[in-house]
PDB file of N, CA and C in Angstrom:
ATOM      1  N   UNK A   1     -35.710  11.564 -86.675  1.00  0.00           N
ATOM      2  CA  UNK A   1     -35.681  12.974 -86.337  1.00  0.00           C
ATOM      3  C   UNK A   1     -36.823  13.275 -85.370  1.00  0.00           C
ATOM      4  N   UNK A   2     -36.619  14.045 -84.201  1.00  0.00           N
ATOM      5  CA  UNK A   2     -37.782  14.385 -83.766  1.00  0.00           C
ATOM      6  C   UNK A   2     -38.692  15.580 -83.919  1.00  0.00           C
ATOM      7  N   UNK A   3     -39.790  15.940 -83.229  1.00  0.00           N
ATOM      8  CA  UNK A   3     -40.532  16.720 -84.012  1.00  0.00           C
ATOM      9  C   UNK A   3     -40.084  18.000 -83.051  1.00  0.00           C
ATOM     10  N   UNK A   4     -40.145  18.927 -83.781  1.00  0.00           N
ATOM     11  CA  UNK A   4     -39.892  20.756 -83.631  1.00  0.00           C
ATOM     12  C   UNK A   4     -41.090  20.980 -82.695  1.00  0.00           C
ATOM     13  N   UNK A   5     -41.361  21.233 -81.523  1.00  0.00           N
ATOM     14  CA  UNK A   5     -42.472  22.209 -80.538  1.00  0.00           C
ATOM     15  C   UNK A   5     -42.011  23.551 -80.737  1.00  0.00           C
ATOM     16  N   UNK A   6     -42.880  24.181 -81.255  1.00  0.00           N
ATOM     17  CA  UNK A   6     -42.937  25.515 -81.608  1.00  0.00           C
ATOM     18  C   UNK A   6     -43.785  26.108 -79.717  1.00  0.00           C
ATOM     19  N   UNK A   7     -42.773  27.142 -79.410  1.00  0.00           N
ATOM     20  CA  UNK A   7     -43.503  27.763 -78.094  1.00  0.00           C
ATOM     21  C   UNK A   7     -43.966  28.601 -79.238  1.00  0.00           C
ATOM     22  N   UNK A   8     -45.127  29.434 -78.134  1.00  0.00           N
ATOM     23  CA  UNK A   8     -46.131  30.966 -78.089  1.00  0.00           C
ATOM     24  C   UNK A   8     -45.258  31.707 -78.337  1.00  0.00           C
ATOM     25  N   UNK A   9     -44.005  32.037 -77.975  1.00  0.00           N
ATOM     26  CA  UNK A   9     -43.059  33.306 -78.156  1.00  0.00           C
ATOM     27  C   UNK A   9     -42.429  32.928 -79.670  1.00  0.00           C
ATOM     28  N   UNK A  10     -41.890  31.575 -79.801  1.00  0.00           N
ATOM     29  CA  UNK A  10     -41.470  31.489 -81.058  1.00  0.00           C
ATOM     30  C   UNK A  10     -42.194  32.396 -82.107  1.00  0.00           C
ATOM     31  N   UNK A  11     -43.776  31.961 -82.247  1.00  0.00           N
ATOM     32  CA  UNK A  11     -44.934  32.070 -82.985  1.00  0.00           C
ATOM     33  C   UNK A  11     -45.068  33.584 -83.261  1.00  0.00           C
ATOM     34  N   UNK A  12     -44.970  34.165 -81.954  1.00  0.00           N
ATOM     35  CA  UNK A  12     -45.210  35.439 -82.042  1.00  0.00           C
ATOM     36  C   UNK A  12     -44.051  36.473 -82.373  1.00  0.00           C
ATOM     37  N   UNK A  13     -42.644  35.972 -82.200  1.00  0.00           N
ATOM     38  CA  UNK A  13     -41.370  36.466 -82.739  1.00  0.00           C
ATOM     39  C   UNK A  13     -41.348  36.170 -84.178  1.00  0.00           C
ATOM     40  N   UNK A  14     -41.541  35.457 -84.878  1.00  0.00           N
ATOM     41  CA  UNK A  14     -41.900  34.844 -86.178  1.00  0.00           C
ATOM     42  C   UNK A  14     -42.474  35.914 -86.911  1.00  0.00           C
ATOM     43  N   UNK A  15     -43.905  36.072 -86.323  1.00  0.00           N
ATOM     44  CA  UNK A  15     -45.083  37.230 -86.515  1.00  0.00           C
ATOM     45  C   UNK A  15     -44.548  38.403 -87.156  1.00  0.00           C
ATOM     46  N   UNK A  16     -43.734  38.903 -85.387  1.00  0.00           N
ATOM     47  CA  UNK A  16     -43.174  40.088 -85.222  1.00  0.00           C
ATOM     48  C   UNK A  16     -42.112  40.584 -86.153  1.00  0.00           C
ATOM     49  N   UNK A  17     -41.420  39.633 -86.624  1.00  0.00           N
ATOM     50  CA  UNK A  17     -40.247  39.776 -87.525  1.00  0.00           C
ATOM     51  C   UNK A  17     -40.743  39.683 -88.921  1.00  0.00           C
ATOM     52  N   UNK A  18     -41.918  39.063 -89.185  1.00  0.00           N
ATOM     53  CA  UNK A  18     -42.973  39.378 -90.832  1.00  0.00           C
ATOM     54  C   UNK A  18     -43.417  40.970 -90.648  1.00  0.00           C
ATOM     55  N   UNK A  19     -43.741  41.671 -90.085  1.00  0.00           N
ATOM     56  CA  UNK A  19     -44.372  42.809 -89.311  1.00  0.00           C
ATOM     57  C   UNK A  19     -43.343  43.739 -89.741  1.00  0.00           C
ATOM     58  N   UNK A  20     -42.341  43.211 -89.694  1.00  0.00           N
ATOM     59  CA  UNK A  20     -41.444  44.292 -89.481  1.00  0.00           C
ATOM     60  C   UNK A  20     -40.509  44.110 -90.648  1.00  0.00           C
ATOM     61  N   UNK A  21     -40.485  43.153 -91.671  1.00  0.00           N
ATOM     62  CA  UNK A  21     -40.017  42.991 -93.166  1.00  0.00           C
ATOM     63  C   UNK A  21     -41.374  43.396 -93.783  1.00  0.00           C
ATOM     64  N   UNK A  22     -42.632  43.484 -93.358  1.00  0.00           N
ATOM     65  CA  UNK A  22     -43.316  44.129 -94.286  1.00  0.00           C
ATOM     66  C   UNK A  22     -43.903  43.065 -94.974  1.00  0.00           C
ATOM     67  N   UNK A  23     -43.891  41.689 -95.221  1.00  0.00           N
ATOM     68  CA  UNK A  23     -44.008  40.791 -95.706  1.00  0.00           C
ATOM     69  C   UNK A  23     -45.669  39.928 -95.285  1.00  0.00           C
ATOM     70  N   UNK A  24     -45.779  40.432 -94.008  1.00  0.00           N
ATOM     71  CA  UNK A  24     -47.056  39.781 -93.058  1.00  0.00           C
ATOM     72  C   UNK A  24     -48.210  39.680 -94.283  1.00  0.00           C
ATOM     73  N   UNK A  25     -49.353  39.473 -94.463  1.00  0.00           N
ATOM     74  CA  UNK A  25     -50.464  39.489 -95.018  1.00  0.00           C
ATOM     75  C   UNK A  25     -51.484  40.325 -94.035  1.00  0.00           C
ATOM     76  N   UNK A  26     -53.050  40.648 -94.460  1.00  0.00           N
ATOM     77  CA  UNK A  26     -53.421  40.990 -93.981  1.00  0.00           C
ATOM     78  C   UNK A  26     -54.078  40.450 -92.871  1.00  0.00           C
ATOM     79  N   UNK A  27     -54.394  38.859 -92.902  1.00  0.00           N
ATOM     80  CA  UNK A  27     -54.959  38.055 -91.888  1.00  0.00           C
ATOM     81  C   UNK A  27     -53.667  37.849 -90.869  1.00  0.00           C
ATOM     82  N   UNK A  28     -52.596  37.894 -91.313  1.00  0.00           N
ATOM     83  CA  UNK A  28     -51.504  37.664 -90.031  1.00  0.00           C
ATOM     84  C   UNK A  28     -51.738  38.956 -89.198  1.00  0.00           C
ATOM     85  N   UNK A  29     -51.715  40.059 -89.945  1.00  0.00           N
ATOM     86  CA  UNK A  29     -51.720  41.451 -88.896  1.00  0.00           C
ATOM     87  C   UNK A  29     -52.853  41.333 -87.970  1.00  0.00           C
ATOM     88  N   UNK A  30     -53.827  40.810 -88.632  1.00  0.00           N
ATOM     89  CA  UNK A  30     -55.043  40.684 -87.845  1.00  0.00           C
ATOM     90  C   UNK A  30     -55.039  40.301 -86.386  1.00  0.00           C
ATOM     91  N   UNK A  31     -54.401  38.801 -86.369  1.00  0.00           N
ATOM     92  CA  UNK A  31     -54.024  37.886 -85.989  1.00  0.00           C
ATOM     93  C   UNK A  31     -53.592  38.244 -84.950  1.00  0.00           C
ATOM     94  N   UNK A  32     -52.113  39.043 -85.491  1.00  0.00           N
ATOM     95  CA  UNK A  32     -51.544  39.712 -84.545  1.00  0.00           C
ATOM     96  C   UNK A  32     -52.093  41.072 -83.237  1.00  0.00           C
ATOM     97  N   UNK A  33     -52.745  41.425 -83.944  1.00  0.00           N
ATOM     98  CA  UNK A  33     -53.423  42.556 -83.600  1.00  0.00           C
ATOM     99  C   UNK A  33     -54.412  41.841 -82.246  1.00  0.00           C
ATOM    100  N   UNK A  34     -55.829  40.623 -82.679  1.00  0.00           N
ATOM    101  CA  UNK A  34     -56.335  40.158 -81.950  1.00  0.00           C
ATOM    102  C   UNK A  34     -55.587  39.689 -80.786  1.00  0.00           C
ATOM    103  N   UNK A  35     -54.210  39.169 -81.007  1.00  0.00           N
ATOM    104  CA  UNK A  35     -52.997  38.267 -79.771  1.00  0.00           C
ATOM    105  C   UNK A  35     -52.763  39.804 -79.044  1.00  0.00           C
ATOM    106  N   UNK A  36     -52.372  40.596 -79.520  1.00  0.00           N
ATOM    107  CA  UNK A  36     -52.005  41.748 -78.552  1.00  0.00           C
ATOM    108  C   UNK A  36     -52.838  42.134 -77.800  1.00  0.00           C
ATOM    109  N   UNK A  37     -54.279  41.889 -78.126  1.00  0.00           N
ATOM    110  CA  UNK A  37     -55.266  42.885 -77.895  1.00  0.00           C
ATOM    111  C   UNK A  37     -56.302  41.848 -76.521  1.00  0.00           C
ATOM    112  N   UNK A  38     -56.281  40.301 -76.862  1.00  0.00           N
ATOM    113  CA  UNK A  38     -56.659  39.808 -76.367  1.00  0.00           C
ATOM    114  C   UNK A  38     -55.967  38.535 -74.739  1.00  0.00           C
ATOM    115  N   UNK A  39     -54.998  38.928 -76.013  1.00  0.00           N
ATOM    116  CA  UNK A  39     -53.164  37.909 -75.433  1.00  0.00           C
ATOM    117  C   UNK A  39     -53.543  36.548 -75.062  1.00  0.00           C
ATOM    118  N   UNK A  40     -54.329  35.943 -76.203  1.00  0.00           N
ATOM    119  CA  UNK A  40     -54.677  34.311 -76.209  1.00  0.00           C
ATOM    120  C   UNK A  40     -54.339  34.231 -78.318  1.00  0.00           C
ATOM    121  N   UNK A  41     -53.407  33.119 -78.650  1.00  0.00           N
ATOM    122  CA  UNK A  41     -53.799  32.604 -79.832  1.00  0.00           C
ATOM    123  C   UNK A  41     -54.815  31.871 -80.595  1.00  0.00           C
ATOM    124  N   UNK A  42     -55.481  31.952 -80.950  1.00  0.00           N
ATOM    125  CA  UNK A  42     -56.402  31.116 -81.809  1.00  0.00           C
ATOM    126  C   UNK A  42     -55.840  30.153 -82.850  1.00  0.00           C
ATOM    127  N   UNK A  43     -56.434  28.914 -82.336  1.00  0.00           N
ATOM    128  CA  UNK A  43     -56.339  28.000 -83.188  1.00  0.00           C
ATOM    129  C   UNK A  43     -57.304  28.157 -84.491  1.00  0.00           C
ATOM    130  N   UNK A  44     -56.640  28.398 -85.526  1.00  0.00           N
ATOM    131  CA  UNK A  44     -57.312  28.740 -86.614  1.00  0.00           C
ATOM    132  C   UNK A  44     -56.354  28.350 -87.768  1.00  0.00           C
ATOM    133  N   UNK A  45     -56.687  28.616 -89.340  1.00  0.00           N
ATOM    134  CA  UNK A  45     -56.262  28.575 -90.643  1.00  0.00           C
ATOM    135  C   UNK A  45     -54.619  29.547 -90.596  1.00  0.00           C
ATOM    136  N   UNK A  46     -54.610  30.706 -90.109  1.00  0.00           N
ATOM    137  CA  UNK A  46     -53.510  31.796 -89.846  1.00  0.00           C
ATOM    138  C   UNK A  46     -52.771  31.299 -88.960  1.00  0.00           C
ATOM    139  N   UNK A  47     -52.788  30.381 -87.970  1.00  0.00           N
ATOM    140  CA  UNK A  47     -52.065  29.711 -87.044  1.00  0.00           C
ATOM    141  C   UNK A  47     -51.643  28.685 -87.916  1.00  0.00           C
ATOM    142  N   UNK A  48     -51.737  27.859 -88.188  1.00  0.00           N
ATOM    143  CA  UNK A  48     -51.384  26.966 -89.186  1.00  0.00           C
ATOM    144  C   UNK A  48     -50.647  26.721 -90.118  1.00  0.00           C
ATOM    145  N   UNK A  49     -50.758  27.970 -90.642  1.00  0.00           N
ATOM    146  CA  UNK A  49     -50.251  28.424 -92.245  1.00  0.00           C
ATOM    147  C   UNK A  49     -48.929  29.132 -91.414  1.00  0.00           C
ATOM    148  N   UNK A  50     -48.950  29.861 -90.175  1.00  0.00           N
ATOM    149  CA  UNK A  50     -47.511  30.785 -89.611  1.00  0.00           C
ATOM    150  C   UNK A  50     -46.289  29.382 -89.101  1.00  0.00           C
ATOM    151  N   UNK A  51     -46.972  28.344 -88.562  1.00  0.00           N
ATOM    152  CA  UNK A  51     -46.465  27.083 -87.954  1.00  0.00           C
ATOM    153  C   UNK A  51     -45.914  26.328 -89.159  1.00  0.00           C
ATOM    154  N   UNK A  52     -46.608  26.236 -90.195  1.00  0.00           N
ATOM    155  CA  UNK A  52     -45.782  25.366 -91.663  1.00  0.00           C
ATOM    156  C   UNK A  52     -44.796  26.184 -92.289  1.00  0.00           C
ATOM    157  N   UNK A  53     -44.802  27.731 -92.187  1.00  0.00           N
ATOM    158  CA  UNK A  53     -43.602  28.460 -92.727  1.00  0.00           C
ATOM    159  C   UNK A  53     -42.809  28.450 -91.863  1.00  0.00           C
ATOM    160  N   UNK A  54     -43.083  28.540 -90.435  1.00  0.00           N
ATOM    161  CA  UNK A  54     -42.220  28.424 -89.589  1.00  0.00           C
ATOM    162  C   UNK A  54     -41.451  27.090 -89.888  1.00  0.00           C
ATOM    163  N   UNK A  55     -41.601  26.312 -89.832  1.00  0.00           N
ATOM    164  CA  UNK A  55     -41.259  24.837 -90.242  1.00  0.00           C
ATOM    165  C   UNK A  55     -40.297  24.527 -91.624  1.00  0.00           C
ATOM    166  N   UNK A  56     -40.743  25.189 -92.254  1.00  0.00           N
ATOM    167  CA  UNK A  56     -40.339  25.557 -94.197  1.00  0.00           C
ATOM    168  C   UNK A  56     -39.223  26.288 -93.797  1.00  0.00           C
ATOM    169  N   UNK A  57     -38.774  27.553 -92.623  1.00  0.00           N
ATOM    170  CA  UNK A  57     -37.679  27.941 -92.799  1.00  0.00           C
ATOM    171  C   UNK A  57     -36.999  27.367 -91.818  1.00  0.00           C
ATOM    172  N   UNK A  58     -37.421  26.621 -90.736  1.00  0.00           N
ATOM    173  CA  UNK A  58     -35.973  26.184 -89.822  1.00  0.00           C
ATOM    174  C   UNK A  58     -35.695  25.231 -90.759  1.00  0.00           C
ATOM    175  N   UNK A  59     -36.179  24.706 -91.655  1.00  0.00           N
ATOM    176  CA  UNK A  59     -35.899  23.130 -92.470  1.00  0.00           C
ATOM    177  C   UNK A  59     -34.935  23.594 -93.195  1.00  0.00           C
ATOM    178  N   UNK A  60     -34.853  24.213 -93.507  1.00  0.00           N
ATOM    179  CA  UNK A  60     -34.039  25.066 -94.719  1.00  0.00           C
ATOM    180  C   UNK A  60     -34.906  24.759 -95.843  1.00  0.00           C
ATOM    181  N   UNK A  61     -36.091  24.859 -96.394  1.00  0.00           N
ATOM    182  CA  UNK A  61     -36.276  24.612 -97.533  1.00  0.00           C
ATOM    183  C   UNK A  61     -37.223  26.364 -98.070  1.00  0.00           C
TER     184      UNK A  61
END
């Protein structure tokens, strides 16, 4: 199998669609907030953790 490249828009449609089920945490809004505000992602713990759920749901699991 090969491996999933997640683009910047994926990441941030992902985001956007937690945001908007209400579901986000407070470090994702953050997150989000800093990307809008700054419009660079940070490689960090909240990047990480959005990329393995991302991953957890295209997998189907």
């Amino acid at each position: 199998m090969t491996k999933r490249r997640w683009t910047k828009s994926d990441l941030i449609a992902f985001l956007e669609d937690k945001i908007q089920m209400e579901t986000a945490t407070q470090d994702e809004m953050e997150y989000y907030e800093n990307y809008i505000w700054n419009n660079e992602l940070e490689v960090n713990y909240t990047y990480k953790k959005l990329i393995r759920e991302m991953k957890k749901e295209y997998m189907g699991n």
